[in-house]
C-alpha atoms as a PDB file:
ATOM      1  CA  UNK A   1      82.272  95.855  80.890  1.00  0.00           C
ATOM      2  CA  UNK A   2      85.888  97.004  81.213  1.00  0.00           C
ATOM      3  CA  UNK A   3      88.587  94.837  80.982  1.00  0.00           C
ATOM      4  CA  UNK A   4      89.421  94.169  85.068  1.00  0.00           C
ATOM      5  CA  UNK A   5      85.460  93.449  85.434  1.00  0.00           C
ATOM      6  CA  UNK A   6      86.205  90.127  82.600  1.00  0.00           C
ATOM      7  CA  UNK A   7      89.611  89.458  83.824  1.00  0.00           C
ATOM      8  CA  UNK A   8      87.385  89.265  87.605  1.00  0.00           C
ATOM      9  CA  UNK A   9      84.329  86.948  85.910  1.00  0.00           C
ATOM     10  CA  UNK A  10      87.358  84.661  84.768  1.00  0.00           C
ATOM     11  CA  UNK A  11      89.663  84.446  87.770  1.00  0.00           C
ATOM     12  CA  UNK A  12      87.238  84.831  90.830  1.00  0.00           C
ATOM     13  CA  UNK A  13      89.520  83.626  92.836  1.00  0.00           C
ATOM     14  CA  UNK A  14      92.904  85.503  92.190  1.00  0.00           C
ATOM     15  CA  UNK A  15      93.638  88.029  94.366  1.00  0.00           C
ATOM     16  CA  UNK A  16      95.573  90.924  93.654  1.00  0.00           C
ATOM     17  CA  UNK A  17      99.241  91.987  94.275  1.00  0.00           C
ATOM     18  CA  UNK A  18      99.568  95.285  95.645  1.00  0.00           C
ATOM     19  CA  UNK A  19     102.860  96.080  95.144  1.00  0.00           C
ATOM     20  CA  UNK A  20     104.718  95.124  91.606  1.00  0.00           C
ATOM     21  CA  UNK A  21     107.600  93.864  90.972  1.00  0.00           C
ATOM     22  CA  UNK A  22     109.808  96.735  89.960  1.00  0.00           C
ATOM     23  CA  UNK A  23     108.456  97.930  93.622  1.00  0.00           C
ATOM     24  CA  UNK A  24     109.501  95.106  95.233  1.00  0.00           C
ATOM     25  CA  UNK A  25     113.134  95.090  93.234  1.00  0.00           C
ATOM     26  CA  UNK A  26     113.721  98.772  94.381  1.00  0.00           C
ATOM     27  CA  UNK A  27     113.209  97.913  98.156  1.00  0.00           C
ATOM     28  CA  UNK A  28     115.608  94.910  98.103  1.00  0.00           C
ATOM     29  CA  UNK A  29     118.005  97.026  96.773  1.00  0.00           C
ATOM     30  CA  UNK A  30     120.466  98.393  99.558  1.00  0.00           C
ATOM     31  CA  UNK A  31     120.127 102.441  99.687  1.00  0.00           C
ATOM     32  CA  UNK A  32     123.481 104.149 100.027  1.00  0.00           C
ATOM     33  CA  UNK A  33     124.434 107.737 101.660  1.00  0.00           C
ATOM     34  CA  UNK A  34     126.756 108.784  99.011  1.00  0.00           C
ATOM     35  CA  UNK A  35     125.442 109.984  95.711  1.00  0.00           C
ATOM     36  CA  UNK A  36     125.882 108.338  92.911  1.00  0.00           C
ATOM     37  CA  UNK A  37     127.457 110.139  89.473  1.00  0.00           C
ATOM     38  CA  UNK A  38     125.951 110.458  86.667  1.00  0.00           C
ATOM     39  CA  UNK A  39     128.770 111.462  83.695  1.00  0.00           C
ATOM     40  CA  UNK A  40     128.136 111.598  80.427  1.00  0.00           C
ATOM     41  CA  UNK A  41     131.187 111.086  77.705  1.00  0.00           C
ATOM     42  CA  UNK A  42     131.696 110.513  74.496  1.00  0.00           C
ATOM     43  CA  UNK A  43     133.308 107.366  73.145  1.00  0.00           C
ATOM     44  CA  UNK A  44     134.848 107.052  69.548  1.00  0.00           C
ATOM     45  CA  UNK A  45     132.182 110.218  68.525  1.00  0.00           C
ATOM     46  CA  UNK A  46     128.856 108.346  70.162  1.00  0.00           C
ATOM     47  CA  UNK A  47     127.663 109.724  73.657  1.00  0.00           C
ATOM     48  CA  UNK A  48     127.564 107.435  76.552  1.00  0.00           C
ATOM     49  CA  UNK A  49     125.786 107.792  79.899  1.00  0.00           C
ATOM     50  CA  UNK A  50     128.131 106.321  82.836  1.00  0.00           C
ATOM     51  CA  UNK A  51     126.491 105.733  86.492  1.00  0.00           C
ATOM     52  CA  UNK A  52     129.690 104.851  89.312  1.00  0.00           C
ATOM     53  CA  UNK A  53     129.414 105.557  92.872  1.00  0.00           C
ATOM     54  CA  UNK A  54     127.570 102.569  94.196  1.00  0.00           C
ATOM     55  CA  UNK A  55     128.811 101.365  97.370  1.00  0.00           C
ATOM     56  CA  UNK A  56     126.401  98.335  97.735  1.00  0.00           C
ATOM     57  CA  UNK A  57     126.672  94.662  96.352  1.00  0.00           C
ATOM     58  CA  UNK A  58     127.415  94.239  92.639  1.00  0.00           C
ATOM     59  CA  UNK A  59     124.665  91.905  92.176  1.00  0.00           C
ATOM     60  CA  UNK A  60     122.276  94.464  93.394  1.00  0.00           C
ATOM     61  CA  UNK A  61     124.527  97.173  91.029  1.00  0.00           C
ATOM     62  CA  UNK A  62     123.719  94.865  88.461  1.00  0.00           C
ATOM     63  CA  UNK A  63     119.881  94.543  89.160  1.00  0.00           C
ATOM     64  CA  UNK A  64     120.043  98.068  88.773  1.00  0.00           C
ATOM     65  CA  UNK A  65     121.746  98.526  85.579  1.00  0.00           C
ATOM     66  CA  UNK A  66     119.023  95.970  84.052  1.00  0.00           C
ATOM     67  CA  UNK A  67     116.074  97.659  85.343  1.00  0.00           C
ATOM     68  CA  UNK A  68     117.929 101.041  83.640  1.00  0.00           C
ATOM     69  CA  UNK A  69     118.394  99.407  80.471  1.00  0.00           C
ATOM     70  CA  UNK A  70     115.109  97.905  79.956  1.00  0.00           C
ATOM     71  CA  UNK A  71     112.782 100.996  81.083  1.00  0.00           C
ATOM     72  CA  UNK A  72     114.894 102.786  78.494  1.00  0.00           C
ATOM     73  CA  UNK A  73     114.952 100.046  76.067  1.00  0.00           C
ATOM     74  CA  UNK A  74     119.018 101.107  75.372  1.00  0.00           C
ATOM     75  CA  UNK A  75     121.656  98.877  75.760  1.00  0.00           C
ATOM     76  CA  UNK A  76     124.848  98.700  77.758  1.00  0.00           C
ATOM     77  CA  UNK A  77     126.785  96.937  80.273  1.00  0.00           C
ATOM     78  CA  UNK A  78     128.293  96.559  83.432  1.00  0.00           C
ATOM     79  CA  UNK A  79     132.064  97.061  84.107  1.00  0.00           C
ATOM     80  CA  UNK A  80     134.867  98.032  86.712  1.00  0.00           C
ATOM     81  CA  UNK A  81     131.557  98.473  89.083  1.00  0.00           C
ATOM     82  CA  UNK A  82     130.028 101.171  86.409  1.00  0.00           C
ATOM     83  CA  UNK A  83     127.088 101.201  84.594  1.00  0.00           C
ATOM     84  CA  UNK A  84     127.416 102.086  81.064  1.00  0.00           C
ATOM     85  CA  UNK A  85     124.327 103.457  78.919  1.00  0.00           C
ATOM     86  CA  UNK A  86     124.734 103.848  75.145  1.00  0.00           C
ATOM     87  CA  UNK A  87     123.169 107.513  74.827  1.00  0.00           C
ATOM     88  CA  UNK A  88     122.490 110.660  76.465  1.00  0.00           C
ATOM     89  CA  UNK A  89     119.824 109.901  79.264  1.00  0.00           C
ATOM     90  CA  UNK A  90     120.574 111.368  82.321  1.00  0.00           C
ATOM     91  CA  UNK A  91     117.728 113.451  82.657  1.00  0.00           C
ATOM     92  CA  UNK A  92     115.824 110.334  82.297  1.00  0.00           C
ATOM     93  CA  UNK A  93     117.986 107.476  84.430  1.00  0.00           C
ATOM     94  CA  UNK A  94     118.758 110.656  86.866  1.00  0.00           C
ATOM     95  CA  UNK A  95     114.877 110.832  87.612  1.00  0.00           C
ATOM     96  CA  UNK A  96     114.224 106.979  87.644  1.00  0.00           C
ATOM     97  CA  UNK A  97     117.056 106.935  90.302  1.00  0.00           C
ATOM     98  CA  UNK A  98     115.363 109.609  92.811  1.00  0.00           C
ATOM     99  CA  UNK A  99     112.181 107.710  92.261  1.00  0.00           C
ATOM    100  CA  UNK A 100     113.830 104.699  93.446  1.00  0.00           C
ATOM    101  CA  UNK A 101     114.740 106.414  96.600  1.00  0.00           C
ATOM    102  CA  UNK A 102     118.914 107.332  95.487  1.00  0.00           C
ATOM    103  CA  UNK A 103     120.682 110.378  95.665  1.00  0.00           C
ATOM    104  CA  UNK A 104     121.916 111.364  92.237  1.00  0.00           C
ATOM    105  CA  UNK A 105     124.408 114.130  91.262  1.00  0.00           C
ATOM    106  CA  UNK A 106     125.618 115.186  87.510  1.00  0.00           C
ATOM    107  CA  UNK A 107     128.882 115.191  86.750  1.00  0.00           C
ATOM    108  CA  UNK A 108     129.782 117.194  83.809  1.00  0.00           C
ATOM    109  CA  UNK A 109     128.017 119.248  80.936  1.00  0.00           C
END
């Protein structure tokens, strides 16, 4: 007996989602034409990954630059309407961004 088959004998009645929330926070998020930049600097000798570009709301910029940060498990912040990733992951945000449905383009090395 796997583990859905005893999480079904103890919740008959639950019905499942089909759609999960990181799903459902990508489609609420307003898709833009323009692409958005991925740079990539470095800052007092440490690399930094910088996302700008997004024409949308900020609170949806924001939502964004969570999601990012916690997938990754990085930190960063949010300033001047940029995203700002301590490290070198643009491969990696760059490919979690066309997933989500944006156009990306690299800026830089």
């Amino acid at each position: 007996m796997d583990l859905q088959d005893q999480l079904k004998n103890l919740f008959p009645d639950h019905v499942e989602e089909e759609s999960t929330e990181s799903e459902q926070k990508a489609s609420d998020i307003w898709m833009q034409d323009d692409p958005i930049l991925c740079k990539y600097e470095k800052r007092k000798g440490k690399p930094i990954t910088i996302l700008e570009g997004y024409t949308g709301a900020t609170k949806d910029f924001k939502t964004l630059a969570k999601d990012i940060k916690t997938k990754l498990s990085v930190g960063g912040s949010f300033k001047d309407d940029k995203i700002i990733i301590q490290g070198d992951y643009r491969d990696k945000i760059m490919a979690m961004l066309k997933a989500k449905g944006f156009n990306v383009k690299r800026v830089g090395g």
